[in-house]
N, C-alpha and C. Protein backbone atom coordinates (compact mmCIF):
# COMPACT_ATOMS: atom_id res chain seq x y z
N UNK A 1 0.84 -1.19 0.00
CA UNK A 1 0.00 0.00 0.00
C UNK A 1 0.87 1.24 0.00
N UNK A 2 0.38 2.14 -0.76
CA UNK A 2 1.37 3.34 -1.23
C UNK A 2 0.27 4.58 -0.09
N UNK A 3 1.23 5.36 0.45
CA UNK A 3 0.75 6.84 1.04
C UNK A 3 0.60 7.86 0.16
N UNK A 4 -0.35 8.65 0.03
CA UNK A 4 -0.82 10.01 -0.62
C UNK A 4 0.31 11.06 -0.13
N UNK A 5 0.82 11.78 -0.43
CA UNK A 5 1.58 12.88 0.01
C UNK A 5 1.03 14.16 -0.75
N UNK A 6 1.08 14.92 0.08
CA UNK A 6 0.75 16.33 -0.43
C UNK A 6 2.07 17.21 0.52
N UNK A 7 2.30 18.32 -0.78
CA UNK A 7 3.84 18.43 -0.06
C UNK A 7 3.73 20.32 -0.30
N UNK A 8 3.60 20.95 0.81
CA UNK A 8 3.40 22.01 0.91
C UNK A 8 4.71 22.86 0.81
N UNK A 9 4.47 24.22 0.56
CA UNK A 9 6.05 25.06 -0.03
C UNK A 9 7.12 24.01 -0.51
N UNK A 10 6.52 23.10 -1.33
CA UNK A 10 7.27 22.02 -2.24
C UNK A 10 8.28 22.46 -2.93
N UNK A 11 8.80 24.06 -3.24
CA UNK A 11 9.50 24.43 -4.47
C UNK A 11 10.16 23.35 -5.45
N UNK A 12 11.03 22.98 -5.77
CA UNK A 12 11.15 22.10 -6.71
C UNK A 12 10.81 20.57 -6.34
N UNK A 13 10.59 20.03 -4.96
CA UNK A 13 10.38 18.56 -4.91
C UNK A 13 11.47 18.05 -4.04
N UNK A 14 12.04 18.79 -3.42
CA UNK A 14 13.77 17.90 -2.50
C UNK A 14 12.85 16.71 -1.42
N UNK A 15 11.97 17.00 -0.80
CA UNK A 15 11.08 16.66 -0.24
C UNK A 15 9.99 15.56 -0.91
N UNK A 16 9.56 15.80 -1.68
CA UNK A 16 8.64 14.67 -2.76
C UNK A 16 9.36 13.93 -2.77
N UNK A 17 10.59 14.68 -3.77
CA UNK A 17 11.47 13.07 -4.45
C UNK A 17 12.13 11.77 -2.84
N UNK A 18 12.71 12.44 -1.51
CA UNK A 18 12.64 11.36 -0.40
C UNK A 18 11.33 11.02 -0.47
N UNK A 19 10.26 11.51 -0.55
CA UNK A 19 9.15 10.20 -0.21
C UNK A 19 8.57 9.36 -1.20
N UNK A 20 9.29 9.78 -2.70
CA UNK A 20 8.87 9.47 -3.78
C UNK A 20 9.63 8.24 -3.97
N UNK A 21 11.31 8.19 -3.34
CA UNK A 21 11.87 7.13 -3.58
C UNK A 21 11.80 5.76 -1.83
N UNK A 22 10.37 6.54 -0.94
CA UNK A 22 10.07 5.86 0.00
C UNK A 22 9.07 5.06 -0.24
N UNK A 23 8.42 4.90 -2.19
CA UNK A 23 7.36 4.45 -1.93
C UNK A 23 6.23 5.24 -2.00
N UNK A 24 6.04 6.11 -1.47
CA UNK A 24 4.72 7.08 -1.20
C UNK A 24 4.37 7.82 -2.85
N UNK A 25 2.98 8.00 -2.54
CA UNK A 25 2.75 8.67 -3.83
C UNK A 25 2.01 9.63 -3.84
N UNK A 26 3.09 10.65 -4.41
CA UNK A 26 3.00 12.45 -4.34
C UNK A 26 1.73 12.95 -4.93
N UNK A 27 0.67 13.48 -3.92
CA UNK A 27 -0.35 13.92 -5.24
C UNK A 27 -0.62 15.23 -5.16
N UNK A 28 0.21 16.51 -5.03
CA UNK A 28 0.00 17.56 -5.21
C UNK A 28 1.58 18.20 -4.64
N UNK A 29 1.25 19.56 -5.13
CA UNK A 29 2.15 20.56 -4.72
C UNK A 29 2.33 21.93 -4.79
N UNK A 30 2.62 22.75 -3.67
CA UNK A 30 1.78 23.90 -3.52
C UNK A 30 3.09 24.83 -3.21
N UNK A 31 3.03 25.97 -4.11
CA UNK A 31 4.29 26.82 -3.89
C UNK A 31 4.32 28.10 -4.85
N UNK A 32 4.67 29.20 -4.44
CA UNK A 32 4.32 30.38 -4.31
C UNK A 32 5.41 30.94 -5.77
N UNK A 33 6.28 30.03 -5.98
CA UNK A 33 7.32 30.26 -7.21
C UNK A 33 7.04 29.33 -8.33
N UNK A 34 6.77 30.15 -9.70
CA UNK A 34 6.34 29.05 -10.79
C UNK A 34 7.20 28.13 -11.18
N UNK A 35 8.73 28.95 -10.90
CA UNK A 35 9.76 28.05 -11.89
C UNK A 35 9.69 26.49 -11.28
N UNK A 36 9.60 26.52 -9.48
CA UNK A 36 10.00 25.74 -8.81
C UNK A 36 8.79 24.93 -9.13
N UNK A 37 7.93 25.08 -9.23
CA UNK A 37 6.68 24.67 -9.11
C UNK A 37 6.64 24.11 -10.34
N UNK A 38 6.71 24.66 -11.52
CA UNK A 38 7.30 23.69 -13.29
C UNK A 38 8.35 22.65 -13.02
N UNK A 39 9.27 22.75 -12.00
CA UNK A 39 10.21 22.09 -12.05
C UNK A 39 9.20 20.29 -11.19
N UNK A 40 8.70 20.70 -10.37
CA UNK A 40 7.57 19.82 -9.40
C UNK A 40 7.09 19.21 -10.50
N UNK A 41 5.85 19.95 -11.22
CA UNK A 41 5.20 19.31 -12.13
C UNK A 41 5.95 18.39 -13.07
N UNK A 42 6.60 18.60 -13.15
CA UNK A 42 7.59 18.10 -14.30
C UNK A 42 8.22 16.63 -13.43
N UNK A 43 8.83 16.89 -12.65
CA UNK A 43 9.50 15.40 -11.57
C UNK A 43 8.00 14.62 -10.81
N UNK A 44 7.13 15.31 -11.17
CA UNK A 44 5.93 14.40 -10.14
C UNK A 44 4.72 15.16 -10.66
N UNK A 45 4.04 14.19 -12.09
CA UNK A 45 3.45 15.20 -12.98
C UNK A 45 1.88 14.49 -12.45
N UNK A 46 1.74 13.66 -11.57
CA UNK A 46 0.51 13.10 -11.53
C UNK A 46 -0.55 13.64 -10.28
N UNK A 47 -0.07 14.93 -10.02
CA UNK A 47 -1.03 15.18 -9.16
C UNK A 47 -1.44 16.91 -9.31
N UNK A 48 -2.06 17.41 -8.04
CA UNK A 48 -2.51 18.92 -7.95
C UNK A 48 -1.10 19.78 -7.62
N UNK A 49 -1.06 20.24 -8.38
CA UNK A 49 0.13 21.68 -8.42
C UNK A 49 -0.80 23.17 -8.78
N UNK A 50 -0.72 23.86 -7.30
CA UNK A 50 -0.86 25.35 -7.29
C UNK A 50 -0.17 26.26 -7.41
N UNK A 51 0.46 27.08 -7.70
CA UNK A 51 1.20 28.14 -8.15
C UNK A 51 0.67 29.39 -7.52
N UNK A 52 0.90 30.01 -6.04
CA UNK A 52 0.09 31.30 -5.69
C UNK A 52 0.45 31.29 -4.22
N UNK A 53 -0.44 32.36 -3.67
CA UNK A 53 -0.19 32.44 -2.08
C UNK A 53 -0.88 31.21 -1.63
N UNK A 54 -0.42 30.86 -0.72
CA UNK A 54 -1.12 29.22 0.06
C UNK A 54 -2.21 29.48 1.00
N UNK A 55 -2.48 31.06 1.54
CA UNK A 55 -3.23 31.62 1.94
C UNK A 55 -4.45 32.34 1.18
N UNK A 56 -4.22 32.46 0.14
CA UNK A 56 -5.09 32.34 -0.70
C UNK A 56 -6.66 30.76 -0.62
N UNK A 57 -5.81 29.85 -0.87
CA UNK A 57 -6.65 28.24 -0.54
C UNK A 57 -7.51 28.55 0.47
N UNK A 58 -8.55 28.96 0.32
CA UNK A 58 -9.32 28.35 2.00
C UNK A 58 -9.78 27.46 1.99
N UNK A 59 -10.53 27.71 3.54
CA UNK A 59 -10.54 26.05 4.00
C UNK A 59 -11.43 25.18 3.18
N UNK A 60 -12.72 25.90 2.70
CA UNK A 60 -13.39 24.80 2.11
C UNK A 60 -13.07 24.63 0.61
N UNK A 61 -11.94 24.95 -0.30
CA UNK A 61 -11.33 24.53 -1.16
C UNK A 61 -10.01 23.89 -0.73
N UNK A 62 -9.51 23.50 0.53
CA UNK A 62 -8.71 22.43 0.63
C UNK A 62 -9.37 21.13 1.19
N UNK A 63 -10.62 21.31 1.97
CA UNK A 63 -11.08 20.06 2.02
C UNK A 63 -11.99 19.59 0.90
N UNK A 64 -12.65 20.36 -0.09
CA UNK A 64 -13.22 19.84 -1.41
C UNK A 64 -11.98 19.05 -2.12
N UNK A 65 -10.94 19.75 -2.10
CA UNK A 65 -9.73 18.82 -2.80
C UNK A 65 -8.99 17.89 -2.41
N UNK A 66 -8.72 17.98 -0.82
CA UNK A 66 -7.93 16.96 -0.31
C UNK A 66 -8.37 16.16 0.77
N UNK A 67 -9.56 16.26 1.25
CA UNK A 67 -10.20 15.47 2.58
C UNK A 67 -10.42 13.88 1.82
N UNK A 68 -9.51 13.36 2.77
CA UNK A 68 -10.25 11.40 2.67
C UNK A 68 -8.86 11.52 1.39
N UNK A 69 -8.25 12.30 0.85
CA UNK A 69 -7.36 11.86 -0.60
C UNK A 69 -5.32 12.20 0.20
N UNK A 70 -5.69 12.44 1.04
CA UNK A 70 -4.20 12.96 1.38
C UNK A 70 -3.29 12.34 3.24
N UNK A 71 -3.01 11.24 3.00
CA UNK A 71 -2.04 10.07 4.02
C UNK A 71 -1.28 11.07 4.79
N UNK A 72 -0.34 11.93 3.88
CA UNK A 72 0.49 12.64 5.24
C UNK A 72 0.67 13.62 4.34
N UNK A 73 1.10 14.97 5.28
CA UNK A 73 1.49 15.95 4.32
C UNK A 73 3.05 16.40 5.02
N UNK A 74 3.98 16.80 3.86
CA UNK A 74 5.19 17.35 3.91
C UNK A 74 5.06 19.14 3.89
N UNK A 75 6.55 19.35 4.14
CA UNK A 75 6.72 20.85 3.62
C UNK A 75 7.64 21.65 4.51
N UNK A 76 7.87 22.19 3.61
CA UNK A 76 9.02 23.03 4.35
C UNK A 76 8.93 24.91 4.33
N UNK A 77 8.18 25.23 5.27
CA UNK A 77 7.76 26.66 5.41
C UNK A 77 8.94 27.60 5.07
N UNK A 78 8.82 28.88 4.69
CA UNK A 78 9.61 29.51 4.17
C UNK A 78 10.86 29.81 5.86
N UNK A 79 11.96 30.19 5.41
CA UNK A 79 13.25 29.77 6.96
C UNK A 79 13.67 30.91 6.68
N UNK A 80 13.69 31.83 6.13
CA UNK A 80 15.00 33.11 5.53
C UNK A 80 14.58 33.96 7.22
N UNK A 81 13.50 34.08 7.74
CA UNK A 81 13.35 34.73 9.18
C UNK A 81 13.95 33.94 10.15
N UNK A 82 14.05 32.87 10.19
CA UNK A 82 14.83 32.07 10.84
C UNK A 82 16.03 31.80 11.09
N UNK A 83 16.50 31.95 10.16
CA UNK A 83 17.77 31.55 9.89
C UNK A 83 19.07 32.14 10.18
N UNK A 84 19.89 31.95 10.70
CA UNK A 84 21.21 32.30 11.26
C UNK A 84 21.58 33.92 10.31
N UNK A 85 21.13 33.48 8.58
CA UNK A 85 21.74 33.97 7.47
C UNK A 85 21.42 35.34 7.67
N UNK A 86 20.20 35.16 8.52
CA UNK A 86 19.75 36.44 8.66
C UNK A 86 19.82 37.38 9.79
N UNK A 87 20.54 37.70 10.02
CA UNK A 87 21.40 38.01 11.45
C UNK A 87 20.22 39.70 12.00
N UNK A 88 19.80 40.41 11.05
CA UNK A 88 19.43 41.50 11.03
C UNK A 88 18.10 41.58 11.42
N UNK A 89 17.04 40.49 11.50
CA UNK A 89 15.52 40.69 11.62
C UNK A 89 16.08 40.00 13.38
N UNK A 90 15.43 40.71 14.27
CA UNK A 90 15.25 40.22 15.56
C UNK A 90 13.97 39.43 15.76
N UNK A 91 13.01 39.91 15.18
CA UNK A 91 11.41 39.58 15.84
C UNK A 91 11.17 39.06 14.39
N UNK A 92 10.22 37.83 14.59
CA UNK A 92 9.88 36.52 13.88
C UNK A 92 8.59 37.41 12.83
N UNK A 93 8.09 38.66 13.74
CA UNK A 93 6.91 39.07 13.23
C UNK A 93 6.99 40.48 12.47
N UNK A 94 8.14 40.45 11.72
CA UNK A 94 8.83 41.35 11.03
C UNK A 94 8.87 41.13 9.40
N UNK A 95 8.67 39.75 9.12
CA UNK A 95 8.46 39.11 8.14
C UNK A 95 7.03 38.34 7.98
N UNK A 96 6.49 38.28 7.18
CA UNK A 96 4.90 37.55 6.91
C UNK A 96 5.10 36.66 6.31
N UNK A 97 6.56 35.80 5.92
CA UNK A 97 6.54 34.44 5.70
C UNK A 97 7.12 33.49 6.87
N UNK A 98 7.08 34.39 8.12
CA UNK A 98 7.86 33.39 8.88
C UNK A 98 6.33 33.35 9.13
N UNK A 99 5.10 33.62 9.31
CA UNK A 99 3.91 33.36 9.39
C UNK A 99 3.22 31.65 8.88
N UNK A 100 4.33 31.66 7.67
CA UNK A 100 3.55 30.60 6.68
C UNK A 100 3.56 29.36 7.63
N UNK A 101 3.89 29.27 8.65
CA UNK A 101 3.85 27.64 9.59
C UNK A 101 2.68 27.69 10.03
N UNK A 102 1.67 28.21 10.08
CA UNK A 102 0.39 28.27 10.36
C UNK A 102 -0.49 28.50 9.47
N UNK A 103 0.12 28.01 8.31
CA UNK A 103 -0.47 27.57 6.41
C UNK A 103 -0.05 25.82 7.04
N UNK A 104 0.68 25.75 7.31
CA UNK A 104 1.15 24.29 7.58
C UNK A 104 0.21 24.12 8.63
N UNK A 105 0.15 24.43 9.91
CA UNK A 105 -1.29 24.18 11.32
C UNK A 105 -2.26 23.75 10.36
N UNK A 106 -2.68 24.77 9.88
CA UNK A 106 -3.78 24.84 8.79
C UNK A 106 -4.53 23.41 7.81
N UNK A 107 -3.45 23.23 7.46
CA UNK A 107 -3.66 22.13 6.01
C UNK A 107 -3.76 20.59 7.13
N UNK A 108 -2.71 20.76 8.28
CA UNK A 108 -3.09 19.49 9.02
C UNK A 108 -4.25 19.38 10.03
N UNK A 109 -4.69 20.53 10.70
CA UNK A 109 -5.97 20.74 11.26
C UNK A 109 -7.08 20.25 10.48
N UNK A 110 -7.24 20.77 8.94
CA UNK A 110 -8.25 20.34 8.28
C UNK A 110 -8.26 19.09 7.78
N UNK A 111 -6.97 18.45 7.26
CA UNK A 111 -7.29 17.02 6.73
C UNK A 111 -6.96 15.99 7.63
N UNK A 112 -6.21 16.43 9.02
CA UNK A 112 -5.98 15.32 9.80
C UNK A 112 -5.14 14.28 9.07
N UNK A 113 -3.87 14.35 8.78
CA UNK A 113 -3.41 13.38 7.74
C UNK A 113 -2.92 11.91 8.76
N UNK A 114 -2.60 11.12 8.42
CA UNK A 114 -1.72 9.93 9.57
C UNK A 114 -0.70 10.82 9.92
N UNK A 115 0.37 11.32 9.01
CA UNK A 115 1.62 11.85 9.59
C UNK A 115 1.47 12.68 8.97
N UNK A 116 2.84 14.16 9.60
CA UNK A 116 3.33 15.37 8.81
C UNK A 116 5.01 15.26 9.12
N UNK A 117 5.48 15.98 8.40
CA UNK A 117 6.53 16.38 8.28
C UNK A 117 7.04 17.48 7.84
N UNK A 118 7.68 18.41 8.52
CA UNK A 118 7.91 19.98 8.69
C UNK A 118 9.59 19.93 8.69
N UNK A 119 10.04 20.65 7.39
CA UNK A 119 11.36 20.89 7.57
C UNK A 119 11.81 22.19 7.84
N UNK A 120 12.81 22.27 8.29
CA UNK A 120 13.36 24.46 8.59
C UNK A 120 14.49 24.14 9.31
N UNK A 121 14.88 25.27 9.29
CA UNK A 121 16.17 25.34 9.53
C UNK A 121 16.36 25.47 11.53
N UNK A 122 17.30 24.60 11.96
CA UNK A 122 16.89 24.50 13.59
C UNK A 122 16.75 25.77 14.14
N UNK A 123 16.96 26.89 13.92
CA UNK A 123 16.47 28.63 14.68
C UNK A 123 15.15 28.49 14.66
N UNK A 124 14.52 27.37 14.22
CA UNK A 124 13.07 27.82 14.34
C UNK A 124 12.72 27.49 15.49
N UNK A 125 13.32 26.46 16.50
CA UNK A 125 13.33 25.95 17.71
C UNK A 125 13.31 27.16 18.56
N UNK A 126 14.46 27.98 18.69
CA UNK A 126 14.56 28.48 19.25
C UNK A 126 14.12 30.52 19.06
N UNK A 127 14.08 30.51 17.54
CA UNK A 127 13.69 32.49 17.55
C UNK A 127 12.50 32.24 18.62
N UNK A 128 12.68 34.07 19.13
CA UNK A 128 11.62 34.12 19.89
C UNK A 128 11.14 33.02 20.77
N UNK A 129 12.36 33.04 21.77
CA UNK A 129 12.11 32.29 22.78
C UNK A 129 11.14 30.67 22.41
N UNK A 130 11.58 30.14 21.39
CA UNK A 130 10.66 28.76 20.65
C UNK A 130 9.51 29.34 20.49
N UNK A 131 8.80 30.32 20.31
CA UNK A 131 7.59 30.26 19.39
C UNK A 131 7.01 29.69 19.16
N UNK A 132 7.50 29.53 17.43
CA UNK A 132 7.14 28.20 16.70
C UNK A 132 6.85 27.15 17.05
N UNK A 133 7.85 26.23 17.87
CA UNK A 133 7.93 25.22 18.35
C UNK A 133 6.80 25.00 19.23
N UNK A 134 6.57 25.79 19.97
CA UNK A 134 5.90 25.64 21.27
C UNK A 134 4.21 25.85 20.77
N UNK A 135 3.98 26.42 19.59
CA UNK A 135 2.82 26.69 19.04
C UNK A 135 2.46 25.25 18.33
N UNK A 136 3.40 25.17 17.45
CA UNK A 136 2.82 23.81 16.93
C UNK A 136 2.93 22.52 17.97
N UNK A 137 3.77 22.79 18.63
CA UNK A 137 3.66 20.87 19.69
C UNK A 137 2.23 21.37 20.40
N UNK A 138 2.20 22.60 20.52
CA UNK A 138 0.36 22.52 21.48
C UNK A 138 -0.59 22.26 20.14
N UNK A 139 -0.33 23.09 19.51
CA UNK A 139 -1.47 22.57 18.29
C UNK A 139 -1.63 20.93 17.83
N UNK A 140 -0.53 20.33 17.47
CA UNK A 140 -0.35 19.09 17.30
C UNK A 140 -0.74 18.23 18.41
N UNK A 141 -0.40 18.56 19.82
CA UNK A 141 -0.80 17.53 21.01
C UNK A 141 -2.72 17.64 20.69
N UNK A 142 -2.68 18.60 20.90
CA UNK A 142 -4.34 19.19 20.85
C UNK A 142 -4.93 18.10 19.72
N UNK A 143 -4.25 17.95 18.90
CA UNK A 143 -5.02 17.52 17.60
C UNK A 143 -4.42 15.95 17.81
N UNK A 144 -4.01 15.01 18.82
CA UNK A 144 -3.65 13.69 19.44
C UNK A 144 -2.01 13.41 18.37
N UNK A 145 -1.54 14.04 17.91
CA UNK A 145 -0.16 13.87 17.21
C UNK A 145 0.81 13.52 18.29
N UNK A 146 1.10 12.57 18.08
CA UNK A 146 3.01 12.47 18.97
C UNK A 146 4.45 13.02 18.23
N UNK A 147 4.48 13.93 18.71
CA UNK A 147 5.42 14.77 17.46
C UNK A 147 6.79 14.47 17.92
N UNK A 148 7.98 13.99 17.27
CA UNK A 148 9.05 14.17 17.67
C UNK A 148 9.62 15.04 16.96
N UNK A 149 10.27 15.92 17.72
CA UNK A 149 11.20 17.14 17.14
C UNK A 149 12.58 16.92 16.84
N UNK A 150 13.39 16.72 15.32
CA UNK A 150 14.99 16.81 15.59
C UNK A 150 15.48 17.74 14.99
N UNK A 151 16.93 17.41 15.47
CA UNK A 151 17.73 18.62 14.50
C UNK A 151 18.81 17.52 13.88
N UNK A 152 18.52 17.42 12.40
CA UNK A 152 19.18 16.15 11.37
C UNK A 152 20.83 17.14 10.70
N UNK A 153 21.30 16.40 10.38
CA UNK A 153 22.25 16.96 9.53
C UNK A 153 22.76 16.39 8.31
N UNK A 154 22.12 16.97 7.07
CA UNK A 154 21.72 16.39 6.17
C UNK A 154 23.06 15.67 5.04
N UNK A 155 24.15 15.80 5.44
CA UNK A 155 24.99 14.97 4.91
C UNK A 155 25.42 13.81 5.69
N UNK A 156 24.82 13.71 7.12
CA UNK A 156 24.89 11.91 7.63
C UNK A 156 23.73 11.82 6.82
N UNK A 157 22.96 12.16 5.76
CA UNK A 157 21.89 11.18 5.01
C UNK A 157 22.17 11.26 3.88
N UNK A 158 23.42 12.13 3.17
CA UNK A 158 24.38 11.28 1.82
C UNK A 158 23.31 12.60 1.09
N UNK A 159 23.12 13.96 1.56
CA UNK A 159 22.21 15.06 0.85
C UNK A 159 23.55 16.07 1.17
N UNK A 160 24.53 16.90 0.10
CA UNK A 160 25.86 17.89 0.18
C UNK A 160 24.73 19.17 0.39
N UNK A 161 25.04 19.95 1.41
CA UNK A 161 24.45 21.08 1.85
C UNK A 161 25.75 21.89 1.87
């Protein structure tokens, strides 16, 4: 038996293609850049690809499209507020894409998938005193999820960063 994946701020698929070569089968992808998003369609042409704000989708056009059709959902929220790289933004709420993790709450609140999976860069743990973190493990407990949180390093998994 193959899993549905729906793979949110998918930009080109780094994410699809691990669950694509886990078996699972990708049926959409949602991301705010066309090129990345042609590049998706193109490596994983058999499902829903949106091109736009993800906030745009409401709720009752993501459960007309994906309720009862979607096993787990992926994604990796936009990190540039997060991120070390960015030494200059102090406050998380300075930027309206460090927002987009609650496009992610969102999509798993409504379809309840078996699993999710949320990638970012580890500052998300900690900006603003864990935030993030502390928002989604209550949202997720709330919603019966057992979430484990890590911090991976993606060349012990044979991925050159």
């Amino acid at each position: 038996m193959s899993y549905s994946v729906l793979d949110l701020f998918c930009g080109a698929g780094g994410l699809s293609l691990g669950f694509k070569m886990a078996d699972f089968d990708i049926v959409g992808g949602i991301d705010f850049d066309q090129e990345a998003l042609d590049t998706h369609k193109l490596n994983f042409n058999d499902g829903f690809n949106y091109c736009g704000d993800i906030t745009d989708l409401d709720d009752e056009f993501v459960l007309e499209n994906f309720d009862g059709k979607v096993d787990v959902i992926i994604g990796g929220p936009p990190c540039q507020g997060f991120s070390v790289a960015n030494m200059q933004q102090k406050d998380i709420e300075c930027d309206d894409r460090n927002k987009l993790f609650y496009e992610f709450i969102r999509f798993v609140k409504l379809l309840k998938p078996k699993a999710f999976v949320m990638e970012n860069v580890p500052q998300i743990l900690t900006k603003d005193k864990g935030h993030v973190k502390e928002v989604m493990m209550d949202v997720m407990d709330e919603l019966g999820y057992n979430v484990n949180v890590k911090v991976l390093l993606a060349s012990d998994y044979g991925v050159p960063q």
